[in-house]
C-alpha atoms as a PDB file:
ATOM      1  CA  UNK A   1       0.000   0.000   0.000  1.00  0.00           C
ATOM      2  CA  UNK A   2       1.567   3.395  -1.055  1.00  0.00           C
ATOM      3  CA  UNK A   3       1.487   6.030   1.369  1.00  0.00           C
ATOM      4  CA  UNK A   4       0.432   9.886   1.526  1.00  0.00           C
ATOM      5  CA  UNK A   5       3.847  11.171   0.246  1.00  0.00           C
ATOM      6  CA  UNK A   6       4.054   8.395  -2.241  1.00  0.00           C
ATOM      7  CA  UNK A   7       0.808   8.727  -3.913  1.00  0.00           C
ATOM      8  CA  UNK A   8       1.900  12.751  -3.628  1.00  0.00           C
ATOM      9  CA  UNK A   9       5.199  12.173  -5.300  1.00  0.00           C
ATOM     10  CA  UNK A  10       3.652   9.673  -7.856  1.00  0.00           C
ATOM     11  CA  UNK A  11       1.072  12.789  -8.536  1.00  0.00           C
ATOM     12  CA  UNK A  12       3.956  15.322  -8.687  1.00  0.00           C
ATOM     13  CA  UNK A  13       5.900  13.485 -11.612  1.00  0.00           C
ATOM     14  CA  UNK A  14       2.820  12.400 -13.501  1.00  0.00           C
ATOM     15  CA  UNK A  15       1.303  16.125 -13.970  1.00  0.00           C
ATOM     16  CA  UNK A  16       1.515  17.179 -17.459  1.00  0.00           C
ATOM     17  CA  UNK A  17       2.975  21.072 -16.055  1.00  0.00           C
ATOM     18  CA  UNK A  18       5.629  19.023 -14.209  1.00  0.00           C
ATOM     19  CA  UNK A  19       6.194  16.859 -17.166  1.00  0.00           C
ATOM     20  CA  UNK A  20       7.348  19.627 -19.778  1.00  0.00           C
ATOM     21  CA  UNK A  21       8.915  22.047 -17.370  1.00  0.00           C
ATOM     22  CA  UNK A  22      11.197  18.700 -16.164  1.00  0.00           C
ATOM     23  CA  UNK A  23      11.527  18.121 -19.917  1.00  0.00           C
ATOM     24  CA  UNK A  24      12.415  21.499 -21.033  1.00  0.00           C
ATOM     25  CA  UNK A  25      14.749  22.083 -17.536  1.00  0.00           C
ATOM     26  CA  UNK A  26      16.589  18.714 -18.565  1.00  0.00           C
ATOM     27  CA  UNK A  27      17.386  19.656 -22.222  1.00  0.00           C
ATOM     28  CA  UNK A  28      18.584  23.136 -20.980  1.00  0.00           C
ATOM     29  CA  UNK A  29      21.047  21.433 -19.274  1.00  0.00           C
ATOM     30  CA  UNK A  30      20.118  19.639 -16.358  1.00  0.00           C
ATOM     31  CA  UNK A  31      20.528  22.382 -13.640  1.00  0.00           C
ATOM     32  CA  UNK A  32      18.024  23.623 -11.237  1.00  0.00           C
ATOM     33  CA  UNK A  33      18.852  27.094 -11.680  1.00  0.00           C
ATOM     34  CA  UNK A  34      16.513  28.606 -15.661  1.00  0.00           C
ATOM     35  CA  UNK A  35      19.156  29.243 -17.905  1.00  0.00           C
ATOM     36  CA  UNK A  36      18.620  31.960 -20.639  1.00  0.00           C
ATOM     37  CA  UNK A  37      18.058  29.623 -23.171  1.00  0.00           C
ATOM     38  CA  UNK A  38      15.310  27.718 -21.271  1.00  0.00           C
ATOM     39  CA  UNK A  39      13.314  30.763 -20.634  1.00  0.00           C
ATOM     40  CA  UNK A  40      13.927  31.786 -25.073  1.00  0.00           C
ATOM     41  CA  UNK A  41      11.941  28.419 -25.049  1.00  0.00           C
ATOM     42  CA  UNK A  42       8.613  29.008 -22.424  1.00  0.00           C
ATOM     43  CA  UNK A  43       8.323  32.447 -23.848  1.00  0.00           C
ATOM     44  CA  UNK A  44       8.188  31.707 -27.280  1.00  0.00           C
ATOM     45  CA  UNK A  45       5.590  29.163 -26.256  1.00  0.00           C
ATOM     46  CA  UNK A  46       3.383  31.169 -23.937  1.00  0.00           C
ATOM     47  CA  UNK A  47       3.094  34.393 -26.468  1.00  0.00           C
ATOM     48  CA  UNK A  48       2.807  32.116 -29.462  1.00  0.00           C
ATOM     49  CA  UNK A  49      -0.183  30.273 -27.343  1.00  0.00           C
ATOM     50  CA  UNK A  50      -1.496  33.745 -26.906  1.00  0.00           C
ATOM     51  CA  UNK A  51      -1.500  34.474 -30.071  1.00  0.00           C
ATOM     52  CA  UNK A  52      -3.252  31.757 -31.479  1.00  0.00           C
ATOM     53  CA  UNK A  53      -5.519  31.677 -29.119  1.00  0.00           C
ATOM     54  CA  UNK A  54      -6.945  35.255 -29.453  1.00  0.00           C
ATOM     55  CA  UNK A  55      -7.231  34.530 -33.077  1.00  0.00           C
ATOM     56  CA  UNK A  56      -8.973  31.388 -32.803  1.00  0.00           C
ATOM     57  CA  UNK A  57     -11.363  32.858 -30.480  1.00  0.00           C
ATOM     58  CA  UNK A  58     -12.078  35.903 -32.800  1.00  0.00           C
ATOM     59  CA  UNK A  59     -12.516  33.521 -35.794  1.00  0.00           C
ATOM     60  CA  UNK A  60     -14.757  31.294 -33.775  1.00  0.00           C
ATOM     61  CA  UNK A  61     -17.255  34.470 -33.019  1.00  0.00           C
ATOM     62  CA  UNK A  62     -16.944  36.027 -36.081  1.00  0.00           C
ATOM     63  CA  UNK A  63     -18.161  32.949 -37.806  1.00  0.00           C
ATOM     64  CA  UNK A  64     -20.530  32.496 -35.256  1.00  0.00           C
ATOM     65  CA  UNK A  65     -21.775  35.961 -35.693  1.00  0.00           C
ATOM     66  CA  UNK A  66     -21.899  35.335 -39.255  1.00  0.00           C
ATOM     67  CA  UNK A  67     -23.040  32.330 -40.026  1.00  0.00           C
ATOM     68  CA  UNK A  68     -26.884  32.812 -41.164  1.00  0.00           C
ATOM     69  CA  UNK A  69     -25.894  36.068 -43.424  1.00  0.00           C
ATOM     70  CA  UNK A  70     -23.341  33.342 -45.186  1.00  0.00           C
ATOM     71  CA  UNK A  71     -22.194  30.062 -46.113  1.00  0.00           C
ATOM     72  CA  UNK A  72     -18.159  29.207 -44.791  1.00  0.00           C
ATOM     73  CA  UNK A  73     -18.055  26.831 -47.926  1.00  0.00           C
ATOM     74  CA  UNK A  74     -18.611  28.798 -50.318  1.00  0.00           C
ATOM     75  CA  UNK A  75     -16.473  31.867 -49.138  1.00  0.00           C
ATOM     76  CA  UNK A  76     -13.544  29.425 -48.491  1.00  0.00           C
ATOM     77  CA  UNK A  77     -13.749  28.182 -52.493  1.00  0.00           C
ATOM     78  CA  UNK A  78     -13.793  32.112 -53.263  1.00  0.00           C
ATOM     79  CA  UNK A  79     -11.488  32.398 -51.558  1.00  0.00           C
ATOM     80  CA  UNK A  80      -9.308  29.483 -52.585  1.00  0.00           C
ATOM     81  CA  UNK A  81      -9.711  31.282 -56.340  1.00  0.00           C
ATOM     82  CA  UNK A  82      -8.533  34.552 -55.492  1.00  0.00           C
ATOM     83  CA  UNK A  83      -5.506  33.026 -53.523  1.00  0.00           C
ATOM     84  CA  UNK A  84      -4.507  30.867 -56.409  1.00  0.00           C
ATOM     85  CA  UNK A  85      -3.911  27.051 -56.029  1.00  0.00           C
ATOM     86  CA  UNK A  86       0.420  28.398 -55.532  1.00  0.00           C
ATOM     87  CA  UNK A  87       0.295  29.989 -52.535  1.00  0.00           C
ATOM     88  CA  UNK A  88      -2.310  27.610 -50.966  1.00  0.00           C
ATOM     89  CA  UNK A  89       0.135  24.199 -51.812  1.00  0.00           C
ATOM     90  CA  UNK A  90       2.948  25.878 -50.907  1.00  0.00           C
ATOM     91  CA  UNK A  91       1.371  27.018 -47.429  1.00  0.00           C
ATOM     92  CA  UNK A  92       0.563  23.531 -46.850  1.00  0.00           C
ATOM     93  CA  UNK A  93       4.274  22.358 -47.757  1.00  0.00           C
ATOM     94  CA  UNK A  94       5.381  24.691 -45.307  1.00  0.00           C
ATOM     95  CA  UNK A  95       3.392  23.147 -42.277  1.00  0.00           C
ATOM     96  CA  UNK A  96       5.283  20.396 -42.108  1.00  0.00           C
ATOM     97  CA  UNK A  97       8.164  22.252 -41.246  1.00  0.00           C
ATOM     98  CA  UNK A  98       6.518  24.945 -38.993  1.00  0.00           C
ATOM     99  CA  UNK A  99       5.317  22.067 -36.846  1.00  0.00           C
ATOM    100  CA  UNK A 100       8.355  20.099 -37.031  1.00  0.00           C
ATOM    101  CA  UNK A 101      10.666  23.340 -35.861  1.00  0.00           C
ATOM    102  CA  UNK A 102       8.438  24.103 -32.749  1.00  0.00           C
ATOM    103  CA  UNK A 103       8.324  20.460 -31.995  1.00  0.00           C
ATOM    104  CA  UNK A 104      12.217  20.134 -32.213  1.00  0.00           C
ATOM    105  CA  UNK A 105      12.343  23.375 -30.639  1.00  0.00           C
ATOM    106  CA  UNK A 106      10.816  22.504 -27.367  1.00  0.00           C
ATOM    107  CA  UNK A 107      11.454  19.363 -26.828  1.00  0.00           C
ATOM    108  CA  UNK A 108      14.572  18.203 -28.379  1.00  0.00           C
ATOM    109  CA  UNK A 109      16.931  21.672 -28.874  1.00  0.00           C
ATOM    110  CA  UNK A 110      20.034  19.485 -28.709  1.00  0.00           C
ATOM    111  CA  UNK A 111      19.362  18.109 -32.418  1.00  0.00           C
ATOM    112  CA  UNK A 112      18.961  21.720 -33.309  1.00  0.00           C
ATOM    113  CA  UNK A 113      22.138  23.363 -32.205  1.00  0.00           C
ATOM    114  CA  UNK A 114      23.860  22.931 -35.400  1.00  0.00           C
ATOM    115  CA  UNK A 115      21.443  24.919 -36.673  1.00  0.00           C
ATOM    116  CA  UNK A 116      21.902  27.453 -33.894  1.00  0.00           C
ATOM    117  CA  UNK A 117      22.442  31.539 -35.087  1.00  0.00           C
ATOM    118  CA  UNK A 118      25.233  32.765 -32.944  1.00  0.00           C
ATOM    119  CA  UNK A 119      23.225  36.207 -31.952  1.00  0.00           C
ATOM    120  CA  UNK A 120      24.018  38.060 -28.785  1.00  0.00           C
ATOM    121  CA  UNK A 121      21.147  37.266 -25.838  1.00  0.00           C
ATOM    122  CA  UNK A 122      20.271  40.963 -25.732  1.00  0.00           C
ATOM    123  CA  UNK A 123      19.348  40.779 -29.331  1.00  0.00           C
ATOM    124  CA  UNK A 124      16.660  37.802 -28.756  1.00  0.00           C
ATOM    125  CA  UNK A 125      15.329  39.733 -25.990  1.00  0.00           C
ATOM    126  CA  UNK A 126      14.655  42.681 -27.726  1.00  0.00           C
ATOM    127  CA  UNK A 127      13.209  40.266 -30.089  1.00  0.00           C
ATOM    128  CA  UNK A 128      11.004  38.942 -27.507  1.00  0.00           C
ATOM    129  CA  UNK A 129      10.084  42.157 -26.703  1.00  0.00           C
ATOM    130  CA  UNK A 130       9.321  43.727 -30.086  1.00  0.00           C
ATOM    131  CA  UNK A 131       6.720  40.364 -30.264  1.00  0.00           C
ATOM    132  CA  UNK A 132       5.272  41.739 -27.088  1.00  0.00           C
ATOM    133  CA  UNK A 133       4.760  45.017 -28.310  1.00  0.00           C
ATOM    134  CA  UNK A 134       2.672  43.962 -31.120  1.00  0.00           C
ATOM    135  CA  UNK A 135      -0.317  41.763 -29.139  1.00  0.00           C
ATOM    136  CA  UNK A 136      -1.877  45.012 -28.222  1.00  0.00           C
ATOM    137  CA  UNK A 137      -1.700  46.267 -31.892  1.00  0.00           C
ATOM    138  CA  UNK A 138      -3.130  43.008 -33.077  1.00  0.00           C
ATOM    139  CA  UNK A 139      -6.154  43.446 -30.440  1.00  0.00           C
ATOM    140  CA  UNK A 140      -6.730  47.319 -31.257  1.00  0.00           C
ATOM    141  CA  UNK A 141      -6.488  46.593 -35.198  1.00  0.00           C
ATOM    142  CA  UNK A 142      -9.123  43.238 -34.637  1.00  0.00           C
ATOM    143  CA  UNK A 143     -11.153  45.252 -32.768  1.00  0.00           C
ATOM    144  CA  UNK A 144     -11.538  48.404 -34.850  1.00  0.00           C
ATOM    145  CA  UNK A 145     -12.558  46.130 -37.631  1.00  0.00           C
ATOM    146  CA  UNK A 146     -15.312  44.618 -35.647  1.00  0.00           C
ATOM    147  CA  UNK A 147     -17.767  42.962 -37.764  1.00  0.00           C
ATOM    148  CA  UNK A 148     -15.789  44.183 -40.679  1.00  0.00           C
ATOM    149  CA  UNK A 149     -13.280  41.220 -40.614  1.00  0.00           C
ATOM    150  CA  UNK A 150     -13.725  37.923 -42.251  1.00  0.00           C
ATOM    151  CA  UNK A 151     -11.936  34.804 -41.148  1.00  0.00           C
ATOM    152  CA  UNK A 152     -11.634  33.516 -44.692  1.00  0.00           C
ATOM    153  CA  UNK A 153      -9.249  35.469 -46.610  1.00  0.00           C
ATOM    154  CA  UNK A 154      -9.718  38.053 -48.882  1.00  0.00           C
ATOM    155  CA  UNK A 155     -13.109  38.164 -49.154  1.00  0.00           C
ATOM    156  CA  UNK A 156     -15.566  41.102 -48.693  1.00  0.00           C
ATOM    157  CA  UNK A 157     -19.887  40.911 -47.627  1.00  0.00           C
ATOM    158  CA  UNK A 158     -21.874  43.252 -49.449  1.00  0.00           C
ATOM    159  CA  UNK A 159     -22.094  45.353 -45.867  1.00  0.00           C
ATOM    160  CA  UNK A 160     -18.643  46.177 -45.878  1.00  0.00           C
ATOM    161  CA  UNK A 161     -17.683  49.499 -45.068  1.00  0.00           C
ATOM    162  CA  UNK A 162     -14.305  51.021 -45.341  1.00  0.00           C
ATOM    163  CA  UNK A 163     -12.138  51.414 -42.098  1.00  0.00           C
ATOM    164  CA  UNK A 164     -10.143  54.154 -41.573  1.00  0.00           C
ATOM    165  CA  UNK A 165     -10.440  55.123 -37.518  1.00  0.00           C
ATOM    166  CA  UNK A 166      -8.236  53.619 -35.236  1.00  0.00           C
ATOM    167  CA  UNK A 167      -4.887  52.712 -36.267  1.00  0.00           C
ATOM    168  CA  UNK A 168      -6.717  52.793 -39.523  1.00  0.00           C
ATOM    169  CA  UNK A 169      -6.243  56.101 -39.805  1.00  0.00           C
ATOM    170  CA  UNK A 170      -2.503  55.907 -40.015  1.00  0.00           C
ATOM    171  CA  UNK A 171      -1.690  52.266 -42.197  1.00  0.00           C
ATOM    172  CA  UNK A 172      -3.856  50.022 -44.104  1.00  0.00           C
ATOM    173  CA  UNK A 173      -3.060  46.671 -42.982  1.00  0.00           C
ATOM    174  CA  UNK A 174      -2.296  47.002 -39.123  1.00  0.00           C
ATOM    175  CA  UNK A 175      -2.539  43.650 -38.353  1.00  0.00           C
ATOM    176  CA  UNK A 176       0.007  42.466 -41.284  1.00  0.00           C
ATOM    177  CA  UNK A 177       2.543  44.504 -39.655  1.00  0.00           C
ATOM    178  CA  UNK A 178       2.078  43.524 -36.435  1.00  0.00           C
ATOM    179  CA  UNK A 179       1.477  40.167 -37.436  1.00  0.00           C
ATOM    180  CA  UNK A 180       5.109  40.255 -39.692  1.00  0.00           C
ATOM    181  CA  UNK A 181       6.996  41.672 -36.637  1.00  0.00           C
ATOM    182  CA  UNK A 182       5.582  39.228 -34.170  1.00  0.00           C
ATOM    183  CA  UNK A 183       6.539  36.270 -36.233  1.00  0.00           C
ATOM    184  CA  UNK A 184      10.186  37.121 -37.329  1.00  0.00           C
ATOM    185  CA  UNK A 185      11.037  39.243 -34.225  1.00  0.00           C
ATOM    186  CA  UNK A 186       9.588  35.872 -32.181  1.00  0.00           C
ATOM    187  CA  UNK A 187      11.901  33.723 -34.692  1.00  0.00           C
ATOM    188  CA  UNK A 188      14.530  35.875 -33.996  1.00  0.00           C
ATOM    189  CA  UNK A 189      14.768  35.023 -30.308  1.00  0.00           C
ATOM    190  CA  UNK A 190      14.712  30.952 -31.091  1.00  0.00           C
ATOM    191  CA  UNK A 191      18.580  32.080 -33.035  1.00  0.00           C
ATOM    192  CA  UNK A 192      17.754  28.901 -34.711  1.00  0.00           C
ATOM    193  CA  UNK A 193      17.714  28.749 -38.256  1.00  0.00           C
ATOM    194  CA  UNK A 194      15.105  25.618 -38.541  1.00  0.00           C
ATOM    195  CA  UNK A 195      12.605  28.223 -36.468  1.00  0.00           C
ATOM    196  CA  UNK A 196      13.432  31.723 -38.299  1.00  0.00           C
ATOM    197  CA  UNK A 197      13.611  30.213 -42.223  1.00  0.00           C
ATOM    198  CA  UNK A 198      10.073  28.558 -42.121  1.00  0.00           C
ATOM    199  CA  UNK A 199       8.739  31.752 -40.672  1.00  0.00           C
ATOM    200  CA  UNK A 200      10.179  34.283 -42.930  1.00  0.00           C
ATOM    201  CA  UNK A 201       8.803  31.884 -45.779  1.00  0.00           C
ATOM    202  CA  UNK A 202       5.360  32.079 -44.042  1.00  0.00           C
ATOM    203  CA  UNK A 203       5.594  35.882 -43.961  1.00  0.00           C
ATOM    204  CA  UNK A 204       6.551  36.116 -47.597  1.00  0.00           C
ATOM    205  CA  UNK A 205       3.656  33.959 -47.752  1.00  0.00           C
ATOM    206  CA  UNK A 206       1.114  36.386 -46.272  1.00  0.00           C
ATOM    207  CA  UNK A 207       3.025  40.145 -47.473  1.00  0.00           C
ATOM    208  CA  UNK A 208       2.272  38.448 -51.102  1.00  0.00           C
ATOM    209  CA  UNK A 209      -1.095  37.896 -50.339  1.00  0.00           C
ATOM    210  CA  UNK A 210      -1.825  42.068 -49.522  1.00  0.00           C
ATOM    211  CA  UNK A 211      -1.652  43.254 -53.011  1.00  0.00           C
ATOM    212  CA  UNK A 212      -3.993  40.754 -53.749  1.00  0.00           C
ATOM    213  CA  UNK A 213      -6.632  42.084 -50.914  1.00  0.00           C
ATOM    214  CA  UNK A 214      -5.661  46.142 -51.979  1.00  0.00           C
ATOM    215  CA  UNK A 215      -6.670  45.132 -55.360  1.00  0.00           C
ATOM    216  CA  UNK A 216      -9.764  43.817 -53.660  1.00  0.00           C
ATOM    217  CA  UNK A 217     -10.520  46.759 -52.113  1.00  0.00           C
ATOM    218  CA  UNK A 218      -9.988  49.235 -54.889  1.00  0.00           C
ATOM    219  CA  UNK A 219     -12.655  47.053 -56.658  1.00  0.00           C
ATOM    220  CA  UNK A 220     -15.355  46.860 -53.812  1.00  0.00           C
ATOM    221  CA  UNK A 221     -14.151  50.829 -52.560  1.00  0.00           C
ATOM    222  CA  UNK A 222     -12.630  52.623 -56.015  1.00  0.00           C
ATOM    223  CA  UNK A 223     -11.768  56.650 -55.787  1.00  0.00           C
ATOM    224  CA  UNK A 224     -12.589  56.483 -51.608  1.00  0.00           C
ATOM    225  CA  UNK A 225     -10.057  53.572 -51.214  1.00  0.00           C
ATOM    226  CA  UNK A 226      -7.165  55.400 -53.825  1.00  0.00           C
ATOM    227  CA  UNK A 227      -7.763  58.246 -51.896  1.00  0.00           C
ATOM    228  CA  UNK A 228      -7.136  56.631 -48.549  1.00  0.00           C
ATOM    229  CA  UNK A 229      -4.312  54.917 -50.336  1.00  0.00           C
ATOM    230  CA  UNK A 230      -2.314  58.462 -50.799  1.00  0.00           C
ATOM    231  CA  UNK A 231      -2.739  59.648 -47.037  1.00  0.00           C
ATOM    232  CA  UNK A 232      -1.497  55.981 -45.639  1.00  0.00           C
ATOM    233  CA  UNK A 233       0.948  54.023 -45.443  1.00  0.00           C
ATOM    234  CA  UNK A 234       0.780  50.178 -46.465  1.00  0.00           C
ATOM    235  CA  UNK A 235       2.903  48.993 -43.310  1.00  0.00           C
ATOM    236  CA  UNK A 236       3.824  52.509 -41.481  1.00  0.00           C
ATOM    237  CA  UNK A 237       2.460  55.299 -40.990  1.00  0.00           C
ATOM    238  CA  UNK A 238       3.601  58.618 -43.644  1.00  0.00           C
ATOM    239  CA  UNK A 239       5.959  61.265 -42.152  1.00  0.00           C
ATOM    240  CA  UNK A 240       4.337  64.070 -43.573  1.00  0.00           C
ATOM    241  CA  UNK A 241       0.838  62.759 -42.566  1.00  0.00           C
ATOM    242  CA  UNK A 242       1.875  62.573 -38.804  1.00  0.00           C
ATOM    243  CA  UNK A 243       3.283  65.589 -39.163  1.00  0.00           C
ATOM    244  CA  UNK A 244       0.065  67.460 -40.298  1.00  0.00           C
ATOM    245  CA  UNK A 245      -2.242  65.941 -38.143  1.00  0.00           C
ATOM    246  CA  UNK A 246      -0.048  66.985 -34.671  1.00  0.00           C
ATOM    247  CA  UNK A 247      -0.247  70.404 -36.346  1.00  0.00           C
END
C-alpha cells in the first residue's frame, strides 16, 4: 500500500505542467537554476499560445456571428480562387516544417544546435520584446474592424464598409505589420535557423497575399479607397501625414 507522500510524489511526476517544465529544464542542461536559453523556449511558447488563441477565439465568433448572413463553404472556395492554387500548396508544404521546428524546438533543442544563429542574448530579448509590443496592436487593429473582418481570406460581404479610424487612420493593414513583426522578431529570439527560415517563408507567404486584398478593395471601394491609399501608409504610418495631423 503506497502512502500519503508516495501517492503525492507519484502525482507530482505524472502532472503534465511538471512533465514539460522537467523536460524542457533537462534539455537546458540539467541544472536547477533557468538558464537563458530555457526561458527563449517558455516564452516563445506562452506568447505564441497567446496568439493563437486570441485569433482562434475571434474567428470562432466572427463565424458564429456570421453564419446565417453566409455560407463558410462557399467563401472558403472564393477564396481558394482569389488566392490561387500556388500559394495555398505551398502554405501547406510549409506546415510540415513549422510544426516540425516548434516540436524540435521545445522538446529536443540538442538536435537543433547545429542549426543554432550565434546572436548576442540581448538581441533575442529585444526580439522577444518587439513580439510583445505587437499583441496590443493586433487586439486594437481586430477590434476596430469589428464585424468588418472575415476569417476567410480576402473576401468582402456586401455590408462592408471602409475602415479608416483607429490605427486605420494611419496604415492600411495594421494587423500584417504587427502580425510580420511578431513572427520574425519571435523567430529571432529561437537564433535557430530551422525556427526563423520557415517563418520568414510564411511571412513572404502572407506580405504576397496584400496586393492581392488592396486590389480587392480598390474594386469593392474605387476613388474612396485610392484616396485613402495616398494619405497611408501600407505597413507605417507617412511622415508628412503625422506631421500634419499633430499640427
Amino acid at each position: 500500500m503506497k502512502t500519503a507522500m508516495e501517492n503525492t510524489t507519484l502525482g507530482a511526476h505524472t502532472n503534465p505542467h511538471t512533465i514539460i517544465l522537467r523536460c524542457l529544464r533537462a534539455n537546458a542542461g540539467g541544472s536547477g537554476i533557468m538558464s537563458d536559453e530555457l526561458l527563449f523556449r517558455i516564452v516563445f511558447f506562452a506568447l505564441w499560445i497567446v496568439y493563437i488563441a486570441y485569433l482562434t477565439g475571434k474567428e470562432y465568433y466572427t463565424r458564429e456571428e456570421s453564419a446565417t448572413r453566409f455560407s463558410i463553404r462557399k467563401h472558403l472556395r472564393e477564396a481558394s480562387k482569389r488566392e490561387g492554387r500556388v500559394r495555398i500548396a505551398a502554405r501547406a508544404a510549409l506546415t510540415p516544417f513549422w510544426i516540425s521546428g516548434f516540436i524540435l524546438y521545445a522538446i529536443y533543442p540538442d538536435w537543433m544546435t547545429f542549426l543554432t544563429i550565434p546572436l548576442p542574448v540581448w538581441l533575442r530579448w529585444v526580439g522577444v520584446g518587439l513580439s510583445m509590443a505587437t499583441i496590443p496592436l493586433i487586439v486594437w487593429a481586430y477590434g476596430t474592424l469589428g464585424k468588418q473582418w472575415t476569417p476567410p481570406k480576402l473576401l468582402l460581404r456586401r455590408e462592408h464598409t471602409l475602415v479608416t479610424s483607429g490605427p486605420y487612420r494611419y496604415v492600411r493593414h495594421p494587423i500584417y505589420a504587427a502580425s510580420f513583426t511578431f513572427i520574425i522578431a519571435l523567430a529571432v529570439a529561437t537564433a535557430n535557423w530551422l525556427v526563423l527560415l520557415p517563418m520568414i517563408a510564411g511571412t513572404a507567404l502572407l506580405y504576397a497575399q496584400v496586393g492581392r486584398e488592396e486590389a480587392m478593395l480598390i474594386e469593392r471601394f474605387g476613388d474612396d479607397y485610392l484616396t485613402y491609399m495616398k494619405r497611408t501608409g501600407r505597413f507605417l504610418p507617412r511622415l508628412f501625414e503625422l506631421k500634419s495631423r499633430v499640427r
